[in-house]
N, C-alpha and C. Protein backbone atom coordinates (compact mmCIF):
# COMPACT_ATOMS: atom_id res chain seq x y z
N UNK A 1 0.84 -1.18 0.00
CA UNK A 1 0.00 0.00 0.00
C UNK A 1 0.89 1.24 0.00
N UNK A 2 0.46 2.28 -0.73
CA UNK A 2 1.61 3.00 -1.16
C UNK A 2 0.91 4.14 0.23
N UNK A 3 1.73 5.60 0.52
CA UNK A 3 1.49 5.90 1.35
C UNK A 3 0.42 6.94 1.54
N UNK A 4 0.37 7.39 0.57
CA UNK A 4 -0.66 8.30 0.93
C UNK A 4 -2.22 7.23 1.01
N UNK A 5 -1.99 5.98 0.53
CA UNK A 5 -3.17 4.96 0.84
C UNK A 5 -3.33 4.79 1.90
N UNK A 6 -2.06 4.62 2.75
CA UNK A 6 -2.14 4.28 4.38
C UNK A 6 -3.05 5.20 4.31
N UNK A 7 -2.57 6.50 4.31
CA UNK A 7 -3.02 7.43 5.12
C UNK A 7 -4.44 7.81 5.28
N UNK A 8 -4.54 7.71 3.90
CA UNK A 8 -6.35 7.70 3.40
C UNK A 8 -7.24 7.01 4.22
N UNK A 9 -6.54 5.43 3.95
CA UNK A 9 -7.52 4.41 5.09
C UNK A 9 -6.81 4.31 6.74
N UNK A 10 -6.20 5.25 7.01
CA UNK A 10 -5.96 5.28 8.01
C UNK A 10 -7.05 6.63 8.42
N UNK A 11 -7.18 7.65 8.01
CA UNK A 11 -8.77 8.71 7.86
C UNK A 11 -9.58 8.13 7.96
N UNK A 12 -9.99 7.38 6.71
CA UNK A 12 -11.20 6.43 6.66
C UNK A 12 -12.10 5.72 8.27
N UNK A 13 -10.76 5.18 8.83
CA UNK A 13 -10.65 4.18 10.26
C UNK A 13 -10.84 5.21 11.32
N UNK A 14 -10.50 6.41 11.29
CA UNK A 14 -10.63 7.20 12.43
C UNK A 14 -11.41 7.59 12.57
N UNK A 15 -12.28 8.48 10.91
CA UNK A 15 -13.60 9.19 10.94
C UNK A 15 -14.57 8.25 11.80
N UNK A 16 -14.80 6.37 11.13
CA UNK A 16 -15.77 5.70 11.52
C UNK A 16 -15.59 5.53 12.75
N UNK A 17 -14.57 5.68 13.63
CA UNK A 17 -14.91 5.41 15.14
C UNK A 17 -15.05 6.58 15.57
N UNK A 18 -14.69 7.77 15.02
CA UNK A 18 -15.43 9.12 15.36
C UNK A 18 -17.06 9.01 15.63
N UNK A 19 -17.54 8.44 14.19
CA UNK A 19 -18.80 7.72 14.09
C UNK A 19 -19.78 7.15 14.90
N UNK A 20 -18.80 6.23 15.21
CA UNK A 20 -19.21 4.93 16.56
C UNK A 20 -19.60 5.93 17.65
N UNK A 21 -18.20 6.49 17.97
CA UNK A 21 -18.14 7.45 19.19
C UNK A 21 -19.58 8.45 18.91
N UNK A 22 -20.02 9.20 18.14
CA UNK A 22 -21.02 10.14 18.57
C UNK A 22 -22.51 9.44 18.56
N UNK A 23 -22.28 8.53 17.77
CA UNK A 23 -23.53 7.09 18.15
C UNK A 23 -23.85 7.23 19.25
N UNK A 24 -23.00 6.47 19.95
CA UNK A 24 -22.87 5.91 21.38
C UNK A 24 -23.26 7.04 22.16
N UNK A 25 -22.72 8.38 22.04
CA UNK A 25 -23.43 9.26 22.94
C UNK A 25 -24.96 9.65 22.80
N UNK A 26 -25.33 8.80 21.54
CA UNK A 26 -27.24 9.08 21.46
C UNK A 26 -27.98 8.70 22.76
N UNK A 27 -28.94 9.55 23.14
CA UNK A 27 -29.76 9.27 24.20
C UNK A 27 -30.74 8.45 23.71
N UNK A 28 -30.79 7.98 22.54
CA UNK A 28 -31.91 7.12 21.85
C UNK A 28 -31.47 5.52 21.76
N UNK A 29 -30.46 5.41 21.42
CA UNK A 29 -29.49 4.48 21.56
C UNK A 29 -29.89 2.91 21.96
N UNK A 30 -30.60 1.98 21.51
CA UNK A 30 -30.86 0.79 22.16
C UNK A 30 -29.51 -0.10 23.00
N UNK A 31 -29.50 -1.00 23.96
CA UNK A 31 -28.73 -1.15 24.48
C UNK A 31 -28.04 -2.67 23.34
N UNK A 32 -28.74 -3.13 22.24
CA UNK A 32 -28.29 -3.90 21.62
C UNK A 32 -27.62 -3.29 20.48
N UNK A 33 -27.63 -1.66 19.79
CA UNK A 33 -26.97 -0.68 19.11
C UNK A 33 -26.05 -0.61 19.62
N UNK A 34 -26.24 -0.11 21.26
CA UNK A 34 -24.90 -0.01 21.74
C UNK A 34 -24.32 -0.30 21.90
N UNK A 35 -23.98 -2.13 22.19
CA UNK A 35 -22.80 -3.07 22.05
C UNK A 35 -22.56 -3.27 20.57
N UNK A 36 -23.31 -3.51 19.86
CA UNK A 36 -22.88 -3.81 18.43
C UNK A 36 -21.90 -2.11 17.52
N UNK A 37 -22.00 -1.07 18.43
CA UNK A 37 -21.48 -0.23 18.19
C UNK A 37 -20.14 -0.13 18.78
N UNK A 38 -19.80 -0.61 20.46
CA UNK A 38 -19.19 -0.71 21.23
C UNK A 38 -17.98 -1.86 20.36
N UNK A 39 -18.97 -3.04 19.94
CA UNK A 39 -17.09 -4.16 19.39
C UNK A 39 -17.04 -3.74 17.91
N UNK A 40 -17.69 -2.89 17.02
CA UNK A 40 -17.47 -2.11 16.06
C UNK A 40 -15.80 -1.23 16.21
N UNK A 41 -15.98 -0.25 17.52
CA UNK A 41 -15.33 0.72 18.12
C UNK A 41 -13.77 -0.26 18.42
N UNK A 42 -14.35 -1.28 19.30
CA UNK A 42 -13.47 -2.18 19.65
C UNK A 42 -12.09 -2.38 18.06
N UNK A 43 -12.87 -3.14 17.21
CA UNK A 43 -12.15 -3.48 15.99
C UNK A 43 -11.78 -2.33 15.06
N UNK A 44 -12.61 -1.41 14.98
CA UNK A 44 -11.35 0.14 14.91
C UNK A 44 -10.24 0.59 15.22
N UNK A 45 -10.12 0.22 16.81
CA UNK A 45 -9.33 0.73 17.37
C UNK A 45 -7.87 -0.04 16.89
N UNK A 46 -8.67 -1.55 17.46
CA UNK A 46 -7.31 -2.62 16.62
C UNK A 46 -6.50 -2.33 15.66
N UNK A 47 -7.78 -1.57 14.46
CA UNK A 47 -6.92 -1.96 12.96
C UNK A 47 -6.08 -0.09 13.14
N UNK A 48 -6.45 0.76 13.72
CA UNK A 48 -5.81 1.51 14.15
C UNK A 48 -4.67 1.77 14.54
N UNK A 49 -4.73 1.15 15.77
CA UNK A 49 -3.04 0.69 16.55
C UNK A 49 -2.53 -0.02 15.63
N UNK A 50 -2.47 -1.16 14.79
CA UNK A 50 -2.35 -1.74 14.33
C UNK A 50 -1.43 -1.18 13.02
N UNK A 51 -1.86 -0.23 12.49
CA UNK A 51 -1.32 0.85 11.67
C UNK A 51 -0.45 1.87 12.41
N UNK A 52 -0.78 2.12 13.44
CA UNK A 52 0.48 2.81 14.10
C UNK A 52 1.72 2.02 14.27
N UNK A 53 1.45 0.82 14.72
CA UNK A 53 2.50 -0.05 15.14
C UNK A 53 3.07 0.06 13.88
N UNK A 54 2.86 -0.17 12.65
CA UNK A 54 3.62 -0.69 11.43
C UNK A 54 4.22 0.62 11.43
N UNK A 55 4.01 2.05 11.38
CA UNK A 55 4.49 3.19 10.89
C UNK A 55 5.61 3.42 12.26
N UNK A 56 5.15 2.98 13.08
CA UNK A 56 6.06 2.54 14.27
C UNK A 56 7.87 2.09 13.74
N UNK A 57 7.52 1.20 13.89
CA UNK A 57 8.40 0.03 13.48
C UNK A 57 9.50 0.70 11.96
N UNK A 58 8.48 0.89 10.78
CA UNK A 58 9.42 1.73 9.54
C UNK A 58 10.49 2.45 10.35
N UNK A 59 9.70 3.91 11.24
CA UNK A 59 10.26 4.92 11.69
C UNK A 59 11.99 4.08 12.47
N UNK A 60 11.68 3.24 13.47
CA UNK A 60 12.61 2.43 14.04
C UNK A 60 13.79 1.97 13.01
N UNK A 61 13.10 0.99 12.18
CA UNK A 61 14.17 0.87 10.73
C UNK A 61 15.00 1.68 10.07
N UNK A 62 14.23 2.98 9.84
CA UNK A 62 14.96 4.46 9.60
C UNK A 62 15.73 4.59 10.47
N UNK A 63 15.81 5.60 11.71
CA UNK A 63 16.84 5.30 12.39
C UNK A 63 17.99 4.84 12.61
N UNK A 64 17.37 3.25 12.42
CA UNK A 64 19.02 2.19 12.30
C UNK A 64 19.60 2.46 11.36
N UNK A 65 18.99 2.22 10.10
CA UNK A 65 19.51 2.60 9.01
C UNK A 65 20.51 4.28 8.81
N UNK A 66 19.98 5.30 9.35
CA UNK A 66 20.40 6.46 9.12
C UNK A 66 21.68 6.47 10.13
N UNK A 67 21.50 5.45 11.11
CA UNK A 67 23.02 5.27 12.24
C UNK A 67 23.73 4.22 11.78
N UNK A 68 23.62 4.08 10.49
CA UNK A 68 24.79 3.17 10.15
C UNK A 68 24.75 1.38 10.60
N UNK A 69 23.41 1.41 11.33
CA UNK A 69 22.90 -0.17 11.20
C UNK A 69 22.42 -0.81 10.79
């Protein structure tokens, strides 16, 4: 995935748990919405971190690399 793709669906992933998140603050909200919104939020977050970790890790590689390791 080239990078400005990350980045795109890395937007994409944030807006929808933005999403989730102002859901969840509905006062209308059934309590079976709200868990199915809640492990929605859950698996966002995953593929989230998940993408940090990798941009993580590059950054780390850089580093070594730029110190001669």
């Amino acid at each position: 995935m080239a990078k400005g793709e990350a980045n795109a669906a890395y937007q994409v992933l944030s807006a929808e748990l933005d999403e989730v998140l102002a859901a969840l603050q509905s006062p209308d909200i059934t309590i079976d919405s709200a868990m199915a919104l809640y492990e929605r939020g859950l698996r966002l977050v995953e593929q989230l971190e998940g993408r940090i970790k990798v941009a993580e890790n590059k950054i780390t590689q850089l580093k070594l690399q730029a110190a001669g390791g």
